[in-house]
C-alpha atoms as a PDB file:
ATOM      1  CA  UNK A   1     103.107   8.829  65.435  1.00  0.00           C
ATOM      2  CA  UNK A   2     106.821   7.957  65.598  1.00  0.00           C
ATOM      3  CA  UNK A   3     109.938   9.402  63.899  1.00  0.00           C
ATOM      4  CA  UNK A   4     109.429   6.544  61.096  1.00  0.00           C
ATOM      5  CA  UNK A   5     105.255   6.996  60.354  1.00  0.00           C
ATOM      6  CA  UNK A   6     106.397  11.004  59.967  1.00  0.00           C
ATOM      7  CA  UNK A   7     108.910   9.847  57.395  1.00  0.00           C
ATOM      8  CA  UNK A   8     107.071   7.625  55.699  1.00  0.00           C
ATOM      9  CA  UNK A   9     103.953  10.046  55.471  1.00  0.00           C
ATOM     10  CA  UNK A  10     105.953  12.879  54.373  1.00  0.00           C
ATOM     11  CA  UNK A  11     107.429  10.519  51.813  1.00  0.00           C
ATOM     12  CA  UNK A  12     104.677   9.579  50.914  1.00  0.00           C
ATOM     13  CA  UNK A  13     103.219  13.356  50.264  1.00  0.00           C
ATOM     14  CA  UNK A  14     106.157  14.457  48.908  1.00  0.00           C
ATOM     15  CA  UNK A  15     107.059  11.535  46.503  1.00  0.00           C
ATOM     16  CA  UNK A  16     110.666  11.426  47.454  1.00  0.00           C
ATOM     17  CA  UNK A  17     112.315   8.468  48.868  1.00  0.00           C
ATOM     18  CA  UNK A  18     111.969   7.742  52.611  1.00  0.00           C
ATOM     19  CA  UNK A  19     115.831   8.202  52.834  1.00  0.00           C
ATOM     20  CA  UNK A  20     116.002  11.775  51.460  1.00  0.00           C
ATOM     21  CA  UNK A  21     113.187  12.453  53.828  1.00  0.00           C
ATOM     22  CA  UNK A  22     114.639  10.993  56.749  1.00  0.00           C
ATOM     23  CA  UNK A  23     117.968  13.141  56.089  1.00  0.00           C
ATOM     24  CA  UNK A  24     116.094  16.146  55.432  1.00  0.00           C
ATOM     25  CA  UNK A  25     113.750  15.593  58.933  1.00  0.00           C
ATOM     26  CA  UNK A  26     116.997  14.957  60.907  1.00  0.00           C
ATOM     27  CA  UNK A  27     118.536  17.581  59.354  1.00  0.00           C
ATOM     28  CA  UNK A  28     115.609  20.219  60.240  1.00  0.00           C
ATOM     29  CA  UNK A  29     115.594  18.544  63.962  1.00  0.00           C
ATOM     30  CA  UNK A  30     119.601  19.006  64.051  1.00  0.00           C
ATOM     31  CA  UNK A  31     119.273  22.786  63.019  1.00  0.00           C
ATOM     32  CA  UNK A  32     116.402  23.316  65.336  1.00  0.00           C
ATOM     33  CA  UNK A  33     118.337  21.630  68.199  1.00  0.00           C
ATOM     34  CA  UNK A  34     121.450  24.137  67.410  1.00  0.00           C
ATOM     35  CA  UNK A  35     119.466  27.412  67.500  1.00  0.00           C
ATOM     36  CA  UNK A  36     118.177  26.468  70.969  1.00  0.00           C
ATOM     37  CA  UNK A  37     121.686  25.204  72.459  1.00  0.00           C
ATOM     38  CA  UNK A  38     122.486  29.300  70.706  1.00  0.00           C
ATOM     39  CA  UNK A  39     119.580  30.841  72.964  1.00  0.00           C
ATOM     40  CA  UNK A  40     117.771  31.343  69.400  1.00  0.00           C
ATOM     41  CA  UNK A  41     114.068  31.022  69.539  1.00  0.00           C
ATOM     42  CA  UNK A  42     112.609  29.037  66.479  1.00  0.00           C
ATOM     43  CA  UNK A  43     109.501  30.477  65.101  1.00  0.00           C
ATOM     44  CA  UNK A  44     107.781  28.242  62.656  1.00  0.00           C
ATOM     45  CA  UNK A  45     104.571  30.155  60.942  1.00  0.00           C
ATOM     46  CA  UNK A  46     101.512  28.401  61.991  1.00  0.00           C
ATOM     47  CA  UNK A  47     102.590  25.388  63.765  1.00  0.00           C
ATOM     48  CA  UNK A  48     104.268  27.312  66.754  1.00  0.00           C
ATOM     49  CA  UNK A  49     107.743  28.700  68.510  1.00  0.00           C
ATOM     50  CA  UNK A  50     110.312  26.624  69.938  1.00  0.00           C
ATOM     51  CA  UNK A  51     112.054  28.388  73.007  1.00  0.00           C
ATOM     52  CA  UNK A  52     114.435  28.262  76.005  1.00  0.00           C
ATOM     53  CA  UNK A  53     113.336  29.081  79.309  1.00  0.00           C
ATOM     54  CA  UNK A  54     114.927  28.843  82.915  1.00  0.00           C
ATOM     55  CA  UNK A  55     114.054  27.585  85.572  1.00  0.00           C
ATOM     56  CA  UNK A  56     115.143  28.656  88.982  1.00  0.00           C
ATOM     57  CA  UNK A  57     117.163  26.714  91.814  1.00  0.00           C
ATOM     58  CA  UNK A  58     114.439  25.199  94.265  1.00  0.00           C
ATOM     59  CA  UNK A  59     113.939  22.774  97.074  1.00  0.00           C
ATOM     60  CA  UNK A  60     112.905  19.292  97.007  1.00  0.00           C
ATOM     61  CA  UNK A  61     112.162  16.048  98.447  1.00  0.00           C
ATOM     62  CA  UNK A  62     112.830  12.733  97.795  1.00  0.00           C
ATOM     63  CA  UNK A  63     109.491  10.425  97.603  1.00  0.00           C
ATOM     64  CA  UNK A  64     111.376   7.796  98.729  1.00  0.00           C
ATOM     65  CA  UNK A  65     112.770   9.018 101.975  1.00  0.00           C
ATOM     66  CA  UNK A  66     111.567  12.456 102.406  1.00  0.00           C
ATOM     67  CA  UNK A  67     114.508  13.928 102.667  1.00  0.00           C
ATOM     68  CA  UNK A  68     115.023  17.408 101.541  1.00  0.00           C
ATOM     69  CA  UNK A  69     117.409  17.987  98.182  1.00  0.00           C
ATOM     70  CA  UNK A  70     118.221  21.037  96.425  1.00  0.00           C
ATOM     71  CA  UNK A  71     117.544  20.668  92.403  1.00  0.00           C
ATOM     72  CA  UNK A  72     120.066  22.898  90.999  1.00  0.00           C
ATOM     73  CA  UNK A  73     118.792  25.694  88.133  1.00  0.00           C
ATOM     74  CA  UNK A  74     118.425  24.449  84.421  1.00  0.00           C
ATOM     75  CA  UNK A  75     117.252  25.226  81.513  1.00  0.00           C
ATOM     76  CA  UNK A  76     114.282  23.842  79.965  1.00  0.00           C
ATOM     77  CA  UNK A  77     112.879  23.763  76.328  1.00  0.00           C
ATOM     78  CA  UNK A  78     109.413  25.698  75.707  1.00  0.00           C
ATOM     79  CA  UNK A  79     106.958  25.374  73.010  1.00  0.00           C
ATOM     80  CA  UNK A  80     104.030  28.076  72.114  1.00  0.00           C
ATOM     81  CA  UNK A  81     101.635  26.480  69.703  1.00  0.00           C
ATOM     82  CA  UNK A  82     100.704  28.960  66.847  1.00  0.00           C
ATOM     83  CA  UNK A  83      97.181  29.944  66.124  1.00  0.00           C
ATOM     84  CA  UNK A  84      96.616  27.750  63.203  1.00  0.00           C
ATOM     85  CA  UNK A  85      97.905  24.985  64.813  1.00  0.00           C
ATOM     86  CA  UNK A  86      95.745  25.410  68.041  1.00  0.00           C
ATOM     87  CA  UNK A  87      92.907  25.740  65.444  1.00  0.00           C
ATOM     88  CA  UNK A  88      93.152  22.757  63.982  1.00  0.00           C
ATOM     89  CA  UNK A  89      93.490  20.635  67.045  1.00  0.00           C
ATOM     90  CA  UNK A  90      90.669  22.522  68.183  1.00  0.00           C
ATOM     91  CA  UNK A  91      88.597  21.253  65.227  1.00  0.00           C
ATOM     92  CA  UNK A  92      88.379  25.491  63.275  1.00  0.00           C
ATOM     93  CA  UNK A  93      90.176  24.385  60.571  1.00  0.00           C
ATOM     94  CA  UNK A  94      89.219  26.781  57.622  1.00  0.00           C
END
Protein backbone atom coordinates (compact mmCIF):
# COMPACT_ATOMS: atom_id res chain seq x y z
CA UNK A 1 0.00 0.00 0.00
CA UNK A 2 1.23 3.50 -0.91
CA UNK A 3 0.80 6.94 0.71
CA UNK A 4 -2.34 7.44 -1.78
CA UNK A 5 -4.31 3.71 -1.21
CA UNK A 6 -3.83 4.78 2.81
CA UNK A 7 -5.59 8.02 1.96
CA UNK A 8 -8.03 6.89 -0.02
CA UNK A 9 -8.95 3.92 2.43
CA UNK A 10 -9.01 6.07 5.37
CA UNK A 11 -11.23 8.36 3.33
CA UNK A 12 -13.06 6.07 2.53
CA UNK A 13 -13.69 4.77 6.37
CA UNK A 14 -13.90 7.95 7.61
CA UNK A 15 -16.22 9.66 5.00
CA UNK A 16 -14.19 12.78 4.75
CA UNK A 17 -12.68 13.99 1.63
CA UNK A 18 -9.36 12.50 0.44
CA UNK A 19 -7.87 16.08 0.85
CA UNK A 20 -8.68 16.56 4.56
CA UNK A 21 -7.27 13.12 4.96
CA UNK A 22 -4.23 13.61 3.14
CA UNK A 23 -3.53 16.91 5.33
CA UNK A 24 -4.39 15.24 8.41
CA UNK A 25 -1.91 11.93 7.44
CA UNK A 26 0.90 14.40 6.54
CA UNK A 27 0.25 16.26 9.33
CA UNK A 28 0.46 13.12 11.86
CA UNK A 29 3.76 11.98 9.74
CA UNK A 30 5.17 15.74 10.16
CA UNK A 31 4.55 15.63 14.04
CA UNK A 32 5.88 12.15 14.30
CA UNK A 33 8.98 13.13 12.26
CA UNK A 34 9.53 16.25 14.82
CA UNK A 35 9.38 14.24 18.07
CA UNK A 36 12.11 11.95 16.72
CA UNK A 37 14.48 14.84 15.25
CA UNK A 38 13.58 16.02 19.53
CA UNK A 39 14.96 12.50 20.80
CA UNK A 40 11.09 11.90 21.75
CA UNK A 41 10.00 8.35 21.44
CA UNK A 42 6.42 8.01 19.86
CA UNK A 43 4.31 5.45 21.48
CA UNK A 44 1.19 4.67 19.57
CA UNK A 45 -1.21 2.11 21.71
CA UNK A 46 -1.41 -1.06 19.86
CA UNK A 47 0.24 -0.51 16.64
CA UNK A 48 3.82 0.07 18.17
CA UNK A 49 6.74 2.76 19.31
CA UNK A 50 8.66 4.81 17.05
CA UNK A 51 12.31 5.43 18.41
CA UNK A 52 15.87 6.74 17.90
CA UNK A 53 18.72 4.62 18.31
CA UNK A 54 22.59 5.00 17.62
CA UNK A 55 24.66 3.37 16.05
CA UNK A 56 28.34 3.28 16.68
CA UNK A 57 31.42 4.36 14.39
CA UNK A 58 32.67 1.05 12.60
CA UNK A 59 34.87 -0.23 9.85
CA UNK A 60 34.06 -1.08 6.41
CA UNK A 61 34.79 -2.13 3.02
CA UNK A 62 33.99 -1.18 -0.19
CA UNK A 63 32.47 -4.21 -2.44
CA UNK A 64 33.82 -2.69 -5.20
CA UNK A 65 37.46 -2.44 -4.40
CA UNK A 66 37.89 -3.83 -1.03
CA UNK A 67 39.25 -1.18 0.38
CA UNK A 68 38.77 -0.45 3.97
CA UNK A 69 36.44 2.86 4.94
CA UNK A 70 35.42 4.09 8.18
CA UNK A 71 31.37 4.74 8.31
CA UNK A 72 31.12 7.50 10.68
CA UNK A 73 28.36 7.11 13.82
CA UNK A 74 24.60 7.98 13.05
CA UNK A 75 21.59 7.76 14.19
CA UNK A 76 19.02 5.49 13.02
CA UNK A 77 15.14 5.31 13.40
CA UNK A 78 13.68 2.16 15.43
CA UNK A 79 10.33 0.70 15.45
CA UNK A 80 8.87 -1.88 18.27
CA UNK A 81 5.65 -3.33 17.00
CA UNK A 82 2.96 -3.39 19.82
CA UNK A 83 1.28 -6.53 20.91
CA UNK A 84 -1.91 -6.07 19.10
CA UNK A 85 -0.32 -5.27 16.14
CA UNK A 86 2.08 -8.35 16.18
CA UNK A 87 -1.23 -10.23 16.85
CA UNK A 88 -2.88 -9.43 14.07
CA UNK A 89 -0.14 -10.01 11.58
CA UNK A 90 0.25 -13.11 13.33
CA UNK A 91 -3.34 -14.10 12.45
CA UNK A 92 -4.74 -13.82 16.90
CA UNK A 93 -6.84 -11.23 16.13
CA UNK A 94 -9.63 -11.28 18.87
Amino acid sequence: MNKQELVDAVASSTGTSKSATGEAIDALIGTIITALVKGDTVQLIGFGSFGVGARAARNGRNPATGAELKIPASKTVKFIAGKAFKDAVNGHRK
